[in-house]
C-alpha atoms as a PDB file:
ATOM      1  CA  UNK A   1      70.132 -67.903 -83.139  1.00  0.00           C
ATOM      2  CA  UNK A   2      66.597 -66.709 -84.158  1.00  0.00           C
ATOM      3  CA  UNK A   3      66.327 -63.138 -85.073  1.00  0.00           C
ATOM      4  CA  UNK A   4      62.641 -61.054 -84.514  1.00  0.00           C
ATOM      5  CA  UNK A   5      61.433 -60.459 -87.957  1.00  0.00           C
ATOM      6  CA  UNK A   6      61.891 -56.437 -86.925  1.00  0.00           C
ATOM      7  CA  UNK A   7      65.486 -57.270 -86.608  1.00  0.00           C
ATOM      8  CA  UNK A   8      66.395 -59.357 -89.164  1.00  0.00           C
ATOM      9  CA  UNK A   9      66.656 -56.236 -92.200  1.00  0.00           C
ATOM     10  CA  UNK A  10      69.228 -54.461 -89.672  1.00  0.00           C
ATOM     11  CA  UNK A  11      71.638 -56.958 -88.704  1.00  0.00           C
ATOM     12  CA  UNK A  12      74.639 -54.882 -89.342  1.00  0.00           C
ATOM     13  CA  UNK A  13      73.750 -52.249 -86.362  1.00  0.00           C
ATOM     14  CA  UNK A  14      72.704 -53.585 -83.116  1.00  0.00           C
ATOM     15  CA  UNK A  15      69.254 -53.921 -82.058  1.00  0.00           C
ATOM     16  CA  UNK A  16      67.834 -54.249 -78.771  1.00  0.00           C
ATOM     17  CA  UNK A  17      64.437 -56.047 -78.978  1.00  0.00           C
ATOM     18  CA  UNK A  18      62.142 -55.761 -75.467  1.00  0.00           C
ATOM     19  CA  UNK A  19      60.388 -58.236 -73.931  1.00  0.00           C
ATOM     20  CA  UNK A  20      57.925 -58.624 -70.991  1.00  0.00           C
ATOM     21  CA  UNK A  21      58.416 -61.721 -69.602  1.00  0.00           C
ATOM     22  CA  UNK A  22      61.636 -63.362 -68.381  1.00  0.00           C
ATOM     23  CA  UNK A  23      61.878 -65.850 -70.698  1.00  0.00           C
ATOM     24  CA  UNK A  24      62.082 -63.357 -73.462  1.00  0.00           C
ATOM     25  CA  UNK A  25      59.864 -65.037 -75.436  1.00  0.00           C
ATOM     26  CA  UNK A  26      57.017 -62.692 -75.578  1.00  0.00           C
ATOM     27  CA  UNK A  27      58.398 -59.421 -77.272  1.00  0.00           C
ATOM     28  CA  UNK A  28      56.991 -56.351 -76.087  1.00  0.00           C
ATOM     29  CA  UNK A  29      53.788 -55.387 -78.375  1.00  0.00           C
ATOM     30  CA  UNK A  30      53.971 -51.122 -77.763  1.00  0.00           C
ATOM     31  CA  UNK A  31      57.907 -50.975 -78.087  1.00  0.00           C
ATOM     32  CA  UNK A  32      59.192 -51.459 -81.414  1.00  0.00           C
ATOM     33  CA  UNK A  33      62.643 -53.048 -81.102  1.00  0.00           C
ATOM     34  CA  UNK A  34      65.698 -50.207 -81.175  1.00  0.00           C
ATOM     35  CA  UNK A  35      68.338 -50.090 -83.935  1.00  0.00           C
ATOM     36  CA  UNK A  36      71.485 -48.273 -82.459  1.00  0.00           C
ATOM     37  CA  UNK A  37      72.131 -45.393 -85.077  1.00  0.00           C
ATOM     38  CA  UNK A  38      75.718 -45.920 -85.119  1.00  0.00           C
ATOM     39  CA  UNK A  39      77.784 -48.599 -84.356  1.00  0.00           C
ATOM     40  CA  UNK A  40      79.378 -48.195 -81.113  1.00  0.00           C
ATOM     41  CA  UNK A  41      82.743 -46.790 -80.055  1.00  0.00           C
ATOM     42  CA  UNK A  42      83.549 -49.282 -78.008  1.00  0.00           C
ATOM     43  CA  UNK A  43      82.454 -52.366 -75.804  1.00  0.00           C
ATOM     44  CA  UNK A  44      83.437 -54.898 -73.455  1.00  0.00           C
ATOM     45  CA  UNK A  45      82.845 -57.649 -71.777  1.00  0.00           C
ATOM     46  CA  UNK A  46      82.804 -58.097 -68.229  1.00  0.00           C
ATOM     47  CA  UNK A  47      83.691 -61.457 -66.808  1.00  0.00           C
ATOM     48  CA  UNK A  48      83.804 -62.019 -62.743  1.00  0.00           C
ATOM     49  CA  UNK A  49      84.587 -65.424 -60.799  1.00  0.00           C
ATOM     50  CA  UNK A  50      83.201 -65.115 -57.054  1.00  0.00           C
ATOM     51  CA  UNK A  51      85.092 -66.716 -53.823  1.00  0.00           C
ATOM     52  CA  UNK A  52      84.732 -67.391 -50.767  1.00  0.00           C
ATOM     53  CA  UNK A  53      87.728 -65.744 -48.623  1.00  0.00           C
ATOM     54  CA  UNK A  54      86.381 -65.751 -45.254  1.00  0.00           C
ATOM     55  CA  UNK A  55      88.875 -66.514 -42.350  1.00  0.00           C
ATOM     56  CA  UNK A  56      88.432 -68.739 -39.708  1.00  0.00           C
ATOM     57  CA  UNK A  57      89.241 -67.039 -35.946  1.00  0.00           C
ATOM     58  CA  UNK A  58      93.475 -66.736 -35.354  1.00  0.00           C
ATOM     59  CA  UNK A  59      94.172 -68.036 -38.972  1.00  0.00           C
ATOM     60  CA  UNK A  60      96.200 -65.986 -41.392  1.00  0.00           C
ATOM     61  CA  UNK A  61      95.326 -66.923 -44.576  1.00  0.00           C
ATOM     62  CA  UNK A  62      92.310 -69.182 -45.720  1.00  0.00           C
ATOM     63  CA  UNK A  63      91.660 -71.665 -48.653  1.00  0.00           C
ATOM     64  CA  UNK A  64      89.640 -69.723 -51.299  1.00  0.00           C
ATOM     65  CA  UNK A  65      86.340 -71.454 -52.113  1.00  0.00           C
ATOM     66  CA  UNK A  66      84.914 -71.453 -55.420  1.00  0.00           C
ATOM     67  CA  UNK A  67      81.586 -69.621 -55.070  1.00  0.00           C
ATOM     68  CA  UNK A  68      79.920 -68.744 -58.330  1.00  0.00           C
ATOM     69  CA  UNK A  69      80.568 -67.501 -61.685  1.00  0.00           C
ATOM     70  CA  UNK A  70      78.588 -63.397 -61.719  1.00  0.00           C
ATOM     71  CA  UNK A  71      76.517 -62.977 -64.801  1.00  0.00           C
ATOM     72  CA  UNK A  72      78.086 -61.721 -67.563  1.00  0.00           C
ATOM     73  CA  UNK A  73      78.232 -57.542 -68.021  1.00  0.00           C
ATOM     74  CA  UNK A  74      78.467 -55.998 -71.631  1.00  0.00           C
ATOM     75  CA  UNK A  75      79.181 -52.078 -71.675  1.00  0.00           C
ATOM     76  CA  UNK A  76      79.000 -50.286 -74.788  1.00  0.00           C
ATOM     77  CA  UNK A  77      79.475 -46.668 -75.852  1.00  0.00           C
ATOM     78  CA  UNK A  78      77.912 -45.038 -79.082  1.00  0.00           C
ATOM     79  CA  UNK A  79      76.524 -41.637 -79.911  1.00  0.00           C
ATOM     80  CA  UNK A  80      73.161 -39.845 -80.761  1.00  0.00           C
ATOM     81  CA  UNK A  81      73.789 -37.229 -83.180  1.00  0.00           C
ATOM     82  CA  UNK A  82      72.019 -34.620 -84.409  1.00  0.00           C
ATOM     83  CA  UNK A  83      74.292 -33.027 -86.619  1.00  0.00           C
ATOM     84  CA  UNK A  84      73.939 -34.332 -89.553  1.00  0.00           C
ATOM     85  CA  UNK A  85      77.776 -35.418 -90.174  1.00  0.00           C
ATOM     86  CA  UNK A  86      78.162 -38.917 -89.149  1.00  0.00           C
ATOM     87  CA  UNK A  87      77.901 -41.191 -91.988  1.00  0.00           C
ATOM     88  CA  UNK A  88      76.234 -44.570 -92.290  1.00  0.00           C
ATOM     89  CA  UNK A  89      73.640 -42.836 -89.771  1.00  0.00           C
ATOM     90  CA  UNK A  90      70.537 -44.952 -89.018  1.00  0.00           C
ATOM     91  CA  UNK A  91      67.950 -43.571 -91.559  1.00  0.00           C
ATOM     92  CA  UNK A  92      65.075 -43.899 -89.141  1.00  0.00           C
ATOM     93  CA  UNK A  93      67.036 -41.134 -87.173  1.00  0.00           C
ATOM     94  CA  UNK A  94      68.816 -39.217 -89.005  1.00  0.00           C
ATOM     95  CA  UNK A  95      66.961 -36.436 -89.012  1.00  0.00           C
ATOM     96  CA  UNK A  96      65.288 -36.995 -85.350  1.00  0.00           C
ATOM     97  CA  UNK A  97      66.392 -34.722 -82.435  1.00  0.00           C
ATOM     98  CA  UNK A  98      68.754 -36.011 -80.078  1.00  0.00           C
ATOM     99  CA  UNK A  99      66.173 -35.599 -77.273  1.00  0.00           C
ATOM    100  CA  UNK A 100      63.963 -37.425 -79.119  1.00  0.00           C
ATOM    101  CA  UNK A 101      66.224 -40.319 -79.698  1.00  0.00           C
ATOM    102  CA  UNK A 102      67.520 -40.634 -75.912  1.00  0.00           C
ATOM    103  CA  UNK A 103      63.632 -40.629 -75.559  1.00  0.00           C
ATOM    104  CA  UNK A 104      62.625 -43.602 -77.691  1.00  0.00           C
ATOM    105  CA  UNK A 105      65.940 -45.747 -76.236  1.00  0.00           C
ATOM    106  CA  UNK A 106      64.976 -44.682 -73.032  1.00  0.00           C
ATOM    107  CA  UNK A 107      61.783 -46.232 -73.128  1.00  0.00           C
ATOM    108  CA  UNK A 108      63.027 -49.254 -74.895  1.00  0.00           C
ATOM    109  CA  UNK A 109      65.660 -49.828 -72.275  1.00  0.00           C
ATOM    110  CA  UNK A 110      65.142 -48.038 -68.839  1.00  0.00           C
ATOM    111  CA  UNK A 111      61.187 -46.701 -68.522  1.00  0.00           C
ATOM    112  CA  UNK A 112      58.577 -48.761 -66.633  1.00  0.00           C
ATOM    113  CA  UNK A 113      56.764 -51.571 -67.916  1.00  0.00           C
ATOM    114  CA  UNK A 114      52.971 -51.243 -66.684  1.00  0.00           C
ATOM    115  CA  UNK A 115      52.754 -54.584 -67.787  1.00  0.00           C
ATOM    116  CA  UNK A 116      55.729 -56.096 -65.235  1.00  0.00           C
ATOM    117  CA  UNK A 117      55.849 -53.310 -62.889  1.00  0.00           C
ATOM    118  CA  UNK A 118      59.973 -52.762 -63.944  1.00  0.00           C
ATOM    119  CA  UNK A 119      62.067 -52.086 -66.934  1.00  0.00           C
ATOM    120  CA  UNK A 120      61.428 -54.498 -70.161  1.00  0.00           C
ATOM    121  CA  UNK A 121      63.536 -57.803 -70.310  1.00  0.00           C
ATOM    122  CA  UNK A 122      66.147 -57.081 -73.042  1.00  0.00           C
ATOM    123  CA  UNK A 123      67.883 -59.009 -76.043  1.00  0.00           C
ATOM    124  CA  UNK A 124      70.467 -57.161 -78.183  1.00  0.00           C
ATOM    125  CA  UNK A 125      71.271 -58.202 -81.549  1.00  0.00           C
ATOM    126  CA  UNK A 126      74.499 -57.604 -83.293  1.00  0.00           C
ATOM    127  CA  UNK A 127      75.404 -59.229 -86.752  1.00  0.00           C
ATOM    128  CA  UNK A 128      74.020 -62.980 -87.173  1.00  0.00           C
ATOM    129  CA  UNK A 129      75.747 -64.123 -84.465  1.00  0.00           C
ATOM    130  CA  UNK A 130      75.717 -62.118 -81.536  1.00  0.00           C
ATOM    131  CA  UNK A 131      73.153 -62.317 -79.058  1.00  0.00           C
ATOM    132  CA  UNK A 132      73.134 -61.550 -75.828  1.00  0.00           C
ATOM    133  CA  UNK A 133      70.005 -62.107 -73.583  1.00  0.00           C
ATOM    134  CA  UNK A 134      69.942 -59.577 -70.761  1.00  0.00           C
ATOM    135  CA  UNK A 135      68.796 -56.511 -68.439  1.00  0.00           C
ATOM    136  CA  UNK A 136      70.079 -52.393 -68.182  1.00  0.00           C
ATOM    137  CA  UNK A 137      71.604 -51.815 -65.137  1.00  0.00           C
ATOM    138  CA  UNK A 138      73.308 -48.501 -65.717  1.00  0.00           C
ATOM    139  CA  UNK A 139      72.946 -45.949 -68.036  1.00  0.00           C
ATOM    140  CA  UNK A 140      75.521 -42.492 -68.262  1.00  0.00           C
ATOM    141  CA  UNK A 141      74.311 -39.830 -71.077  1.00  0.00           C
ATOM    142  CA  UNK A 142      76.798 -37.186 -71.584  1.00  0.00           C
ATOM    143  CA  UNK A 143      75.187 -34.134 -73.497  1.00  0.00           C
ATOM    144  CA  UNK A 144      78.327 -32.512 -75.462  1.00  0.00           C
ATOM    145  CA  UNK A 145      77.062 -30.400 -78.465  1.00  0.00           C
ATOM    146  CA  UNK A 146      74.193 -27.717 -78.372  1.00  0.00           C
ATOM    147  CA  UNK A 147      72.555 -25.648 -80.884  1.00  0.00           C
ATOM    148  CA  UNK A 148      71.357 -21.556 -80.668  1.00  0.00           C
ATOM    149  CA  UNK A 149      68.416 -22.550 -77.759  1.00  0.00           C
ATOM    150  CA  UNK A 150      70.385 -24.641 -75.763  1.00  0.00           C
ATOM    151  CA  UNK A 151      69.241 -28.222 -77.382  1.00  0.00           C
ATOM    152  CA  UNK A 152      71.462 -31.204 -77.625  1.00  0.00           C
ATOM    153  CA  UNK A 153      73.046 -32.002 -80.746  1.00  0.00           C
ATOM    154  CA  UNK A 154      75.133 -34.977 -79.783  1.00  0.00           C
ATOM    155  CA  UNK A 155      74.764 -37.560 -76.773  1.00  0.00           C
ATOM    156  CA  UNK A 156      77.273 -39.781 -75.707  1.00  0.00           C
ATOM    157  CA  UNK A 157      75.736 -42.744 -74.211  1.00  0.00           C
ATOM    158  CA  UNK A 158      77.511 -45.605 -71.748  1.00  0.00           C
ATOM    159  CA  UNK A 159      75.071 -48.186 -71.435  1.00  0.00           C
ATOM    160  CA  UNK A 160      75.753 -51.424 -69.179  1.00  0.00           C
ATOM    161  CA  UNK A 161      74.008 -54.816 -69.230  1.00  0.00           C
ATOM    162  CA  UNK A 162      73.742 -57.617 -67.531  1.00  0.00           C
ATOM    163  CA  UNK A 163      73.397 -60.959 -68.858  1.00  0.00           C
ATOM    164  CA  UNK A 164      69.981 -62.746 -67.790  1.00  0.00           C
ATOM    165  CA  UNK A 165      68.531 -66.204 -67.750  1.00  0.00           C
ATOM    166  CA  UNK A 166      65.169 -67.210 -66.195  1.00  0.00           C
ATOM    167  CA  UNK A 167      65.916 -69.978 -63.494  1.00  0.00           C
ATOM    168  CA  UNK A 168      63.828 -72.222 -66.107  1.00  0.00           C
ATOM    169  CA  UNK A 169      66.171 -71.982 -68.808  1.00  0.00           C
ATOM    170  CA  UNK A 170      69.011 -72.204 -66.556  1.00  0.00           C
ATOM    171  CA  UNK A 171      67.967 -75.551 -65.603  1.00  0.00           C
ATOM    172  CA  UNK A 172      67.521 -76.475 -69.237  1.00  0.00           C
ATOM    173  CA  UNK A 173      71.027 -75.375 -70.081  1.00  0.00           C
ATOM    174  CA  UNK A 174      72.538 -77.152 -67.084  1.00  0.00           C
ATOM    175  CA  UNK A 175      70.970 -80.473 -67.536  1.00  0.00           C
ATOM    176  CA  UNK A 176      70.819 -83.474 -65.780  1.00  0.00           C
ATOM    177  CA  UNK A 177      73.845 -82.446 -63.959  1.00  0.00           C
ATOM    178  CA  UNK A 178      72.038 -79.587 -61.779  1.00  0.00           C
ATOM    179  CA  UNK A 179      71.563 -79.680 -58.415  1.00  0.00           C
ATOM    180  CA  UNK A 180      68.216 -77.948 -58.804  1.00  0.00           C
ATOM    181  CA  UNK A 181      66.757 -81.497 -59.919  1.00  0.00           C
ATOM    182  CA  UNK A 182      66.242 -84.627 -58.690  1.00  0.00           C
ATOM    183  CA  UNK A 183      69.168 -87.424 -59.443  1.00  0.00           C
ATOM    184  CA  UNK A 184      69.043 -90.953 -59.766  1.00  0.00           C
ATOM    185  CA  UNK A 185      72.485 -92.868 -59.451  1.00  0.00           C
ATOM    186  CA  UNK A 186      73.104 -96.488 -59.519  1.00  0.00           C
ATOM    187  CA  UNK A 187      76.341 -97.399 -57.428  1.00  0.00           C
ATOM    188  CA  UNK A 188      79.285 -99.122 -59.678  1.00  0.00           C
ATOM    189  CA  UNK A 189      82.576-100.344 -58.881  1.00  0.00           C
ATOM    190  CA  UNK A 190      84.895 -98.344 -56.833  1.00  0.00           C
ATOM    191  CA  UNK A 191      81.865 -94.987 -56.271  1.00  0.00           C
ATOM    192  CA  UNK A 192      82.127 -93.203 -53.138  1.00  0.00           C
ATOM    193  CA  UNK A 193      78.866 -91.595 -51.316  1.00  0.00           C
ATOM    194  CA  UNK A 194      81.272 -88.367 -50.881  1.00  0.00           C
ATOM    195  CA  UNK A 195      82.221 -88.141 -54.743  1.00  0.00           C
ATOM    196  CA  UNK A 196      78.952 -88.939 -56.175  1.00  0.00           C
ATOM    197  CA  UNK A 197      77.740 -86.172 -53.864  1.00  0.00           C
ATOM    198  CA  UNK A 198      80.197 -83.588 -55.383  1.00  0.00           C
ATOM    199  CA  UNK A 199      79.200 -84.699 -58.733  1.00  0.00           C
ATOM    200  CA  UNK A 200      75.648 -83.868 -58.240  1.00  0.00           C
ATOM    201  CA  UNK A 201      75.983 -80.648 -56.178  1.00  0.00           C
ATOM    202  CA  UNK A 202      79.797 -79.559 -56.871  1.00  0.00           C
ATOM    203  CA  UNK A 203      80.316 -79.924 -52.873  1.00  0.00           C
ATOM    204  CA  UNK A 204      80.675 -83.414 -50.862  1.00  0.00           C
ATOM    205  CA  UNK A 205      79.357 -81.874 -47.616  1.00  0.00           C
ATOM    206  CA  UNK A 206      75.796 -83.198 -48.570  1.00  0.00           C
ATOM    207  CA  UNK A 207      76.306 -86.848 -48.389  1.00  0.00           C
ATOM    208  CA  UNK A 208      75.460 -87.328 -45.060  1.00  0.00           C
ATOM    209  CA  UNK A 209      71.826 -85.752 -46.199  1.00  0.00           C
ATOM    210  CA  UNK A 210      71.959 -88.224 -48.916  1.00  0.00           C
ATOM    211  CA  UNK A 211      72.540 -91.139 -46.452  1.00  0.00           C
ATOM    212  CA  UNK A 212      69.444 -89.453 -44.397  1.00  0.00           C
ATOM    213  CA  UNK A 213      67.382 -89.418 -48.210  1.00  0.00           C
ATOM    214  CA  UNK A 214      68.176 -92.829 -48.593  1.00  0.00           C
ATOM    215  CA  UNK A 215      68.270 -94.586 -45.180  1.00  0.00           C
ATOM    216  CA  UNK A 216      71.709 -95.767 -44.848  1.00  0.00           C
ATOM    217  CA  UNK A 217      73.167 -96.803 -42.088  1.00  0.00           C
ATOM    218  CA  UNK A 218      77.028 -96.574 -43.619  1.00  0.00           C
ATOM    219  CA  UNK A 219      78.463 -93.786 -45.203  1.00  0.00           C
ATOM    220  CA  UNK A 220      81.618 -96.104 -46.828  1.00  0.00           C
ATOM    221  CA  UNK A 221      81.242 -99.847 -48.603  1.00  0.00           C
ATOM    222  CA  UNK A 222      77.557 -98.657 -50.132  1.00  0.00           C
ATOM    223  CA  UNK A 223      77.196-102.070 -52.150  1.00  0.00           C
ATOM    224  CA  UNK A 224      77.810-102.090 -55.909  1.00  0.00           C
ATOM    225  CA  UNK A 225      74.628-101.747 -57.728  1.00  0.00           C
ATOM    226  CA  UNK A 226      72.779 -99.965 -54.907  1.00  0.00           C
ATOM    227  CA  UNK A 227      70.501 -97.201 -56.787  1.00  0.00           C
ATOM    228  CA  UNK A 228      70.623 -93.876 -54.547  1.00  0.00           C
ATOM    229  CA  UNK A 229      68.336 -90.762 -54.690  1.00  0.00           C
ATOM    230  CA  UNK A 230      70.327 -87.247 -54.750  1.00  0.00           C
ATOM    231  CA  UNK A 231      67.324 -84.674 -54.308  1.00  0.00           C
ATOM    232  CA  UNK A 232      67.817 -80.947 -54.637  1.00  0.00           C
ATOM    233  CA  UNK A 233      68.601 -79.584 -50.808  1.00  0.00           C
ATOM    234  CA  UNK A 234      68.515 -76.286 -49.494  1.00  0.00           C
ATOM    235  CA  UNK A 235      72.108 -74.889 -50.148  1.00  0.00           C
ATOM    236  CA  UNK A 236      71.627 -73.078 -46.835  1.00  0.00           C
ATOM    237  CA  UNK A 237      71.157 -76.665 -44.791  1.00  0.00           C
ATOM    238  CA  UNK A 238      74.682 -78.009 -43.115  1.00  0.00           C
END
């Protein structure tokens, strides 16, 4: 895992480095990366598996199709203080207003980009080993403690993100497996146009397209050592 430079001297807080493209290869050049002042509360990982569960007309019950796995979601809840009591306290803010904290995260995490026209693209570091590369998509800050004219003196934050990869580095992580790409397959032994289909595009509903791609005239018996092209289809196309 590379670390930014910025990050690398506070490894044992997180830090949330900003980036403007989606890549996140390009790190933001007028917001310096954000070290969390205190470790968090809590966090968690969020984890969902998406089916489809749609009945046909007069049936009952209905065979649950694997769909897609959602992005991952990380929540985590930590506190701005202003107080002066917390120890281990980020130096950098230790003796920085609350408001003016929630400001500077604020534009790290949530403000507008003039440069993409949205909030920054996101990676938060934690340790020397965890990384995750992502987007905000909600934010909760729960003032709690005020002084004499009514300003904050502690924030509790609830911050949730969502894990996310360009479509070019997905690709790159898939391989030579996704059905994004082109695929070349030769035809051995006992191979089935129907199975090599699934193991191209995870569904076997495409091999008659394939047969189209490749002008055959039989869908069983393709002869051994025939070389097929499996190109990327619109998933939308039956």
């Amino acid at each position: 895992m590379e670390i930014p430079f910025e990050a690398k001297t506070n490894v044992n807080k997180i830090v949330i480095v900003a980036y403007k493209d989606k890549t996140a290869q390009e790190q933001s050049k007028d917001v310096k990366p954000f070290v969390i002042p205190v470790n968090p509360e809590n966090y968690s990982h969020n984890y969902k598996v998406e089916y489809d569960v749609r009945r046909g007309q007069g049936q009952q019950r209905t065979e649950v199709k694997f769909k897609s796995t959602a992005p991952e979601e990380l929540k985590l809840e930590f506190v701005f203080d202003g107080t002066g009591v917390i120890q281990d306290y980020y130096k950098d803010k230790k003796d920085m207003p609350v408001k003016n904290q929630v400001a500077l995260f604020l534009n790290t995490v949530y403000n507008m980009s003039g440069e993409i026209h949205m909030p920054r693209y996101l990676k938060l570091f934690w340790g020397k080993n965890f990384m995750i590369q992502c987007v905000l998509t909600n934010l909760d800050i729960n003032y709690t403690l005020f002084d004499e004219a009514g300003d904050p003196l502690r924030a509790k934050i609830s911050a949730t993100f969502l894990d996310h990869i360009a479509k070019e580095q997905r690709v790159a992580r898939e391989g030579k497996r996704s059905p994004d790409l082109s695929h070349i397959r030769e035809v051995k032994g006992d191979d089935r146009l129907d199975t090599l289909s699934y193991e191209v595009y995870n569904d076997s509903k495409y091999m008659l397209q394939v047969a189209k791609a490749n002008g055959l005239t039989m869908l069983r018996n393709v002869p051994t050592g025939t070389t097929l092209l499996f190109p990327p289809f619109d998933k939308t196309e039956q």
